[in-house]
N, C-alpha and C. Protein backbone atom coordinates (compact mmCIF):
# COMPACT_ATOMS: atom_id res chain seq x y z
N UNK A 1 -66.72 5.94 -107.72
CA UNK A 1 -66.79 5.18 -108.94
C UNK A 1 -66.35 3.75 -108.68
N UNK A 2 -66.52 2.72 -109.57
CA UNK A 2 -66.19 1.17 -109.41
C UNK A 2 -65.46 1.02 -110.58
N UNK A 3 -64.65 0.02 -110.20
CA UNK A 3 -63.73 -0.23 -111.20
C UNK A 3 -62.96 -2.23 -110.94
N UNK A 4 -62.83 -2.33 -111.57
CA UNK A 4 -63.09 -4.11 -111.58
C UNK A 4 -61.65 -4.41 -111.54
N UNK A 5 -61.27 -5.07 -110.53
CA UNK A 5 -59.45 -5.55 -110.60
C UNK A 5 -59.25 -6.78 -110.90
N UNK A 6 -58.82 -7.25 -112.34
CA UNK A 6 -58.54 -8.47 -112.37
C UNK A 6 -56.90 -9.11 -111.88
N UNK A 7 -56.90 -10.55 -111.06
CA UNK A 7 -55.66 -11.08 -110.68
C UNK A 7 -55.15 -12.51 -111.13
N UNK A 8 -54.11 -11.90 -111.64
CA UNK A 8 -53.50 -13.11 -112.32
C UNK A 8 -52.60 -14.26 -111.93
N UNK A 9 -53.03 -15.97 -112.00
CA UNK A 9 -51.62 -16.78 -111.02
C UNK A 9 -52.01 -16.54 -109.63
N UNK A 10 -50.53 -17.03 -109.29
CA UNK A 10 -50.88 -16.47 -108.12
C UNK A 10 -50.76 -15.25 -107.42
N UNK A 11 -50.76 -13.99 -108.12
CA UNK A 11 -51.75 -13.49 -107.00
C UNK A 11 -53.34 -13.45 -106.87
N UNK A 12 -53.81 -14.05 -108.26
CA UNK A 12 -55.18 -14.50 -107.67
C UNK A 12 -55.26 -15.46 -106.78
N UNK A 13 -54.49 -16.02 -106.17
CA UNK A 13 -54.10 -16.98 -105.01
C UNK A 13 -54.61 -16.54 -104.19
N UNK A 14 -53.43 -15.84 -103.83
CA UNK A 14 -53.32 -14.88 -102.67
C UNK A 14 -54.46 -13.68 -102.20
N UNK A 15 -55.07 -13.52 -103.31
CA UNK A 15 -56.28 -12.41 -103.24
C UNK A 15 -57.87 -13.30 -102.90
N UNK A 16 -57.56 -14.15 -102.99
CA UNK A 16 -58.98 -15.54 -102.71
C UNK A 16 -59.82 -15.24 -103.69
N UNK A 17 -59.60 -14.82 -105.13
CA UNK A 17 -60.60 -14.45 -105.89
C UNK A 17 -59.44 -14.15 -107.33
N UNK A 18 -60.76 -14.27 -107.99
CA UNK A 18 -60.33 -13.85 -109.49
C UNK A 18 -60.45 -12.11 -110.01
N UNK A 19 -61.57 -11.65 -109.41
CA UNK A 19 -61.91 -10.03 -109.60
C UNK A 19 -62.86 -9.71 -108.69
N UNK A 20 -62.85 -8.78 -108.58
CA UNK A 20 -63.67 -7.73 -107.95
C UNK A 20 -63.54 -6.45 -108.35
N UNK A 21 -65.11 -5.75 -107.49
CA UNK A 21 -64.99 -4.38 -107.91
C UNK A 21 -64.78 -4.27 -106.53
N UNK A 22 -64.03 -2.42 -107.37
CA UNK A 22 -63.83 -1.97 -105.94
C UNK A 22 -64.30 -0.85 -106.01
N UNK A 23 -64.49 0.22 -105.03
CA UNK A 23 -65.28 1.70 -105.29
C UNK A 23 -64.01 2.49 -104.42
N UNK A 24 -63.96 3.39 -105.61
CA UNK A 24 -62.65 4.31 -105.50
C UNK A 24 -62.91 5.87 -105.67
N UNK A 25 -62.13 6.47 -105.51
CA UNK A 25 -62.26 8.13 -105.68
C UNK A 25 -62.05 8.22 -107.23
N UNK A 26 -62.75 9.19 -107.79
CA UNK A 26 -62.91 9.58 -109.53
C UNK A 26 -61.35 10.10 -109.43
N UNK A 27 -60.53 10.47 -108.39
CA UNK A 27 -58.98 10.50 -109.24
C UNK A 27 -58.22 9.65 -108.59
N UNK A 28 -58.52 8.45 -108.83
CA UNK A 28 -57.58 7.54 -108.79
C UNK A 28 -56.87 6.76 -109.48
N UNK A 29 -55.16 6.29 -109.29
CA UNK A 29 -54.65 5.92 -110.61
C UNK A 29 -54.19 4.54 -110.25
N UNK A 30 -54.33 3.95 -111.47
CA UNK A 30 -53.68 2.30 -111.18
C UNK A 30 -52.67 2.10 -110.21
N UNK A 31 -51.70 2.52 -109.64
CA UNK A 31 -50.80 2.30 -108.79
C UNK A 31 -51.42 2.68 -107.13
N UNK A 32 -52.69 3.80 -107.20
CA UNK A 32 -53.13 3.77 -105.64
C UNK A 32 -54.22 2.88 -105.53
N UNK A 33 -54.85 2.35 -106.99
CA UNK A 33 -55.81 1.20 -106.58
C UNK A 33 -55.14 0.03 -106.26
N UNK A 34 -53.85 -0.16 -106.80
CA UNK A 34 -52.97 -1.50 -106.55
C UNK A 34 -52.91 -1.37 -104.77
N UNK A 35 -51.83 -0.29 -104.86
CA UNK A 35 -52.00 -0.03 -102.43
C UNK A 35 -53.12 0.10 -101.62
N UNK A 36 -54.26 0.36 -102.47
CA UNK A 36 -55.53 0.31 -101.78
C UNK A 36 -56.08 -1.36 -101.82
N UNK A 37 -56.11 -2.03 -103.07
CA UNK A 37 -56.30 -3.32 -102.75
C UNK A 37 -55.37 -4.17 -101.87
N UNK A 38 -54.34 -3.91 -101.59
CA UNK A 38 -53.31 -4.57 -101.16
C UNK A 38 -53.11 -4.53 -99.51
N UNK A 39 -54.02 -3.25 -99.11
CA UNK A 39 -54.04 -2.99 -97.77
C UNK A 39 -55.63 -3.61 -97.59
N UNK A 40 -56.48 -3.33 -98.36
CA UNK A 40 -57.74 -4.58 -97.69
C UNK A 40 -57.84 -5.40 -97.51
N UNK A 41 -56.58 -6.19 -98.63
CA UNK A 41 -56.81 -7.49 -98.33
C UNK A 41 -55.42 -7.96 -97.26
N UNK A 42 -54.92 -7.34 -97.04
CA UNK A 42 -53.65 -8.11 -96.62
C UNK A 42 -52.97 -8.83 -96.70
N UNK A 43 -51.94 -9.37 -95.71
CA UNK A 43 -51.13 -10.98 -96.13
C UNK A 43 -51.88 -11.84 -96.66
N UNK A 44 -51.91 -12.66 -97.84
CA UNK A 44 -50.72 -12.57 -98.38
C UNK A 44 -50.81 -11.61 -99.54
N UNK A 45 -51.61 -11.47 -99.86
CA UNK A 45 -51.67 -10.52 -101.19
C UNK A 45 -50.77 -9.21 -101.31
N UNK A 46 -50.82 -8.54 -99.95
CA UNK A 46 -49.87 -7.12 -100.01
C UNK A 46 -48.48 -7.73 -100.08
N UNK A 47 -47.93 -8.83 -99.48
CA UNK A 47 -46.62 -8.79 -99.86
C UNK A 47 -46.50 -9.29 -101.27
N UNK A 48 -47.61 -9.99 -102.07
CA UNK A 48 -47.66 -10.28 -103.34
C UNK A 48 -47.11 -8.56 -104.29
N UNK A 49 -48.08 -7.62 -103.49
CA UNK A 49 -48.42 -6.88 -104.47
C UNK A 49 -47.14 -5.61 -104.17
N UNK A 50 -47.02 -5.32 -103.08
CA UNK A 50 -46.12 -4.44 -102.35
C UNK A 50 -44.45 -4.43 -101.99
N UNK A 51 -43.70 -4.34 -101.99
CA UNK A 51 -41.89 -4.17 -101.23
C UNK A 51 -42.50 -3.59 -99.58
N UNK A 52 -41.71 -4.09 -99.01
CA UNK A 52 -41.59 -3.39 -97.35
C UNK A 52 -41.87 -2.38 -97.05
N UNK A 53 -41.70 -0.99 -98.10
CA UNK A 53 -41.66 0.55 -97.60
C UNK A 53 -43.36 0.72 -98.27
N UNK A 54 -44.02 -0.54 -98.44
CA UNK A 54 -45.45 -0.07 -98.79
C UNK A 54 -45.37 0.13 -100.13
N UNK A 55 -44.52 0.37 -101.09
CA UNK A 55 -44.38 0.70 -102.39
C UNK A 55 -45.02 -0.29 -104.00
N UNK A 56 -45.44 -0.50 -104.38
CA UNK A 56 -45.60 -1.51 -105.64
C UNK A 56 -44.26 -2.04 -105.86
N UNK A 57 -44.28 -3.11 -106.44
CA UNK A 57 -43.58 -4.25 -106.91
C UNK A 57 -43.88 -3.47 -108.16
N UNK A 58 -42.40 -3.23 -108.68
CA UNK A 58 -42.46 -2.89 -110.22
C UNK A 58 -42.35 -3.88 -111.28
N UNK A 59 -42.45 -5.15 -111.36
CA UNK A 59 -42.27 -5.63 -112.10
C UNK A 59 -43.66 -6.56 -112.22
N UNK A 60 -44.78 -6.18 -111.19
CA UNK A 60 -45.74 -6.54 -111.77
C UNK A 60 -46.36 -5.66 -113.20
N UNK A 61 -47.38 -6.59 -113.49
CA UNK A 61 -47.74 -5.73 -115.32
C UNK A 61 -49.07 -5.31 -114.69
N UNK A 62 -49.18 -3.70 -115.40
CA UNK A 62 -50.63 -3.27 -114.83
C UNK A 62 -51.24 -3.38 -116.30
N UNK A 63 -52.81 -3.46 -116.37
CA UNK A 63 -53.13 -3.57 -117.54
C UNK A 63 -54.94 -2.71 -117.61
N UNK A 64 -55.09 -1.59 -118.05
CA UNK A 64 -56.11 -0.76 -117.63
C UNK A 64 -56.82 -1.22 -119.36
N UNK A 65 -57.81 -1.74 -119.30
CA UNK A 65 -58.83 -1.74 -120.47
C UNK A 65 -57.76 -2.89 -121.23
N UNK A 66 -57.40 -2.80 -122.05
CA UNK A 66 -56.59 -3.50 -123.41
C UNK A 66 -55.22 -2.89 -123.14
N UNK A 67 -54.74 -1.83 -122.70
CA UNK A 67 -53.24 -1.13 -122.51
C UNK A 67 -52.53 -1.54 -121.56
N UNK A 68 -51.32 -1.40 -122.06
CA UNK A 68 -50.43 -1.71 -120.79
C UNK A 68 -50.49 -0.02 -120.09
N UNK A 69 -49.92 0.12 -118.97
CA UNK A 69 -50.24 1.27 -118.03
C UNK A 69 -48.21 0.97 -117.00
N UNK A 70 -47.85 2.29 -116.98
CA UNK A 70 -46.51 2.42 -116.45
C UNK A 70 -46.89 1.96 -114.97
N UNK A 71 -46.19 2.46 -113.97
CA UNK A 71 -46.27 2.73 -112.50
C UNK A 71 -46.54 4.22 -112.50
N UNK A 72 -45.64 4.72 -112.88
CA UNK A 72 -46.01 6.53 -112.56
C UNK A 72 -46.87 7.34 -113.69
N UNK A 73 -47.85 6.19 -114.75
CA UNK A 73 -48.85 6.71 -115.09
C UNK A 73 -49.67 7.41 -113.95
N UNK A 74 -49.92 8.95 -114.67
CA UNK A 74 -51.08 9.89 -113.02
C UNK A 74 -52.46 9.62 -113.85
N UNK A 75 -52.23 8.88 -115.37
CA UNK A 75 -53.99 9.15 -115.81
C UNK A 75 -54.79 8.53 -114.52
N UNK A 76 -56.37 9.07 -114.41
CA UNK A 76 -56.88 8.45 -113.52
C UNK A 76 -57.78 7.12 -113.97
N UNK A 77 -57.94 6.35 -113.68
CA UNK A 77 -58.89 5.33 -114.16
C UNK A 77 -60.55 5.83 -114.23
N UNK A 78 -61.26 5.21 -115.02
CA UNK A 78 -62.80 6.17 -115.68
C UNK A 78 -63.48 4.76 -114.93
N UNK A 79 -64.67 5.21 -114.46
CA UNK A 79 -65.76 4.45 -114.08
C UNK A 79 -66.03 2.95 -114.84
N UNK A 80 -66.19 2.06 -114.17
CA UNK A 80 -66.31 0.92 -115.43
C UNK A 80 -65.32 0.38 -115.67
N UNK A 81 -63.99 0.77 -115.24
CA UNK A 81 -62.92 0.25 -116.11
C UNK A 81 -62.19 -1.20 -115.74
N UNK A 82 -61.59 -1.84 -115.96
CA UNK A 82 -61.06 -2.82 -115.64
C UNK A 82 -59.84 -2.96 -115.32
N UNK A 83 -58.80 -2.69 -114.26
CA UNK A 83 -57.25 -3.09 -114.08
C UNK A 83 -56.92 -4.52 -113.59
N UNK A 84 -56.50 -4.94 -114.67
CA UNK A 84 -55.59 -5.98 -114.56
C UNK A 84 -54.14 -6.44 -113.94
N UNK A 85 -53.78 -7.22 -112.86
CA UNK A 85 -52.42 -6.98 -112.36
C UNK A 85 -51.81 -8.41 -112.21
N UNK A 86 -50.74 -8.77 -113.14
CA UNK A 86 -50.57 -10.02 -113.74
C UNK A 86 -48.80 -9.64 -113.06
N UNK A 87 -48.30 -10.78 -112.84
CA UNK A 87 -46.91 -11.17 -112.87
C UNK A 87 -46.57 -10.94 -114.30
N UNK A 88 -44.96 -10.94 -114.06
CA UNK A 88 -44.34 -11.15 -115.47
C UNK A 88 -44.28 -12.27 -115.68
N UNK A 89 -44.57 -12.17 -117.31
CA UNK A 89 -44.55 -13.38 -117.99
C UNK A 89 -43.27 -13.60 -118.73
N UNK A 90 -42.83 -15.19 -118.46
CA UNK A 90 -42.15 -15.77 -119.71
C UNK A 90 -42.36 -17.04 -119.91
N UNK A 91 -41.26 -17.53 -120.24
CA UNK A 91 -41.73 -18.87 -121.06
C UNK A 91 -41.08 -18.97 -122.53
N UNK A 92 -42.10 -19.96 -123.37
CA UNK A 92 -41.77 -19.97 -124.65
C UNK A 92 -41.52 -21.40 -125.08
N UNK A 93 -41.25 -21.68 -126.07
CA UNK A 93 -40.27 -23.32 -126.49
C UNK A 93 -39.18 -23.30 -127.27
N UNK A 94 -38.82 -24.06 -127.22
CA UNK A 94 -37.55 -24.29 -128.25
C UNK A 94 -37.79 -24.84 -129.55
């Protein structure tokens, strides 16, 4: 199945692109498409996306369709779908 990864900031930097699809196994979940993109593309993006032991960076935001999505969400992502993987945001004004 294909499924479209959007990157936000910089790690769309680091990824040399804004999105792509990628073609994945029908049970795959946002957190093994994050280590699967992160090992194709490599430096710099995996240390964007990854900690040392290979693991996700938890404090990136995953974002599947319109939802936010945990880390140890097991739903699998559906054909078509779109994951989004954005830094945390802040900001604001006074």
């Amino acid at each position: 199945m294909k499924v479209k990864v959007l990157y936000w900031a910089q790690i769309k930097k680091a990824a040399k692109t804004e999105n792509e699809v990628v073609e994945v196994e029908d049970s795959t979940t946002p957190r093994q498409l994050v280590k699967k993109v992160a090992e194709d593309h490599g430096d710099p993006l995996r240390g964007f996306l990854l900690e040392e032991d290979g693991e996700p960076r938890k404090h990136l935001l995953l974002i599947v369709g319109d939802r936010h999505v945990n880390w140890d969400d097991e739903e699998a992502l559906k054909d078509g779908e779109e994951l989004t993987i954005m830094p945390p945001i802040s900001g604001g004004s006074k």
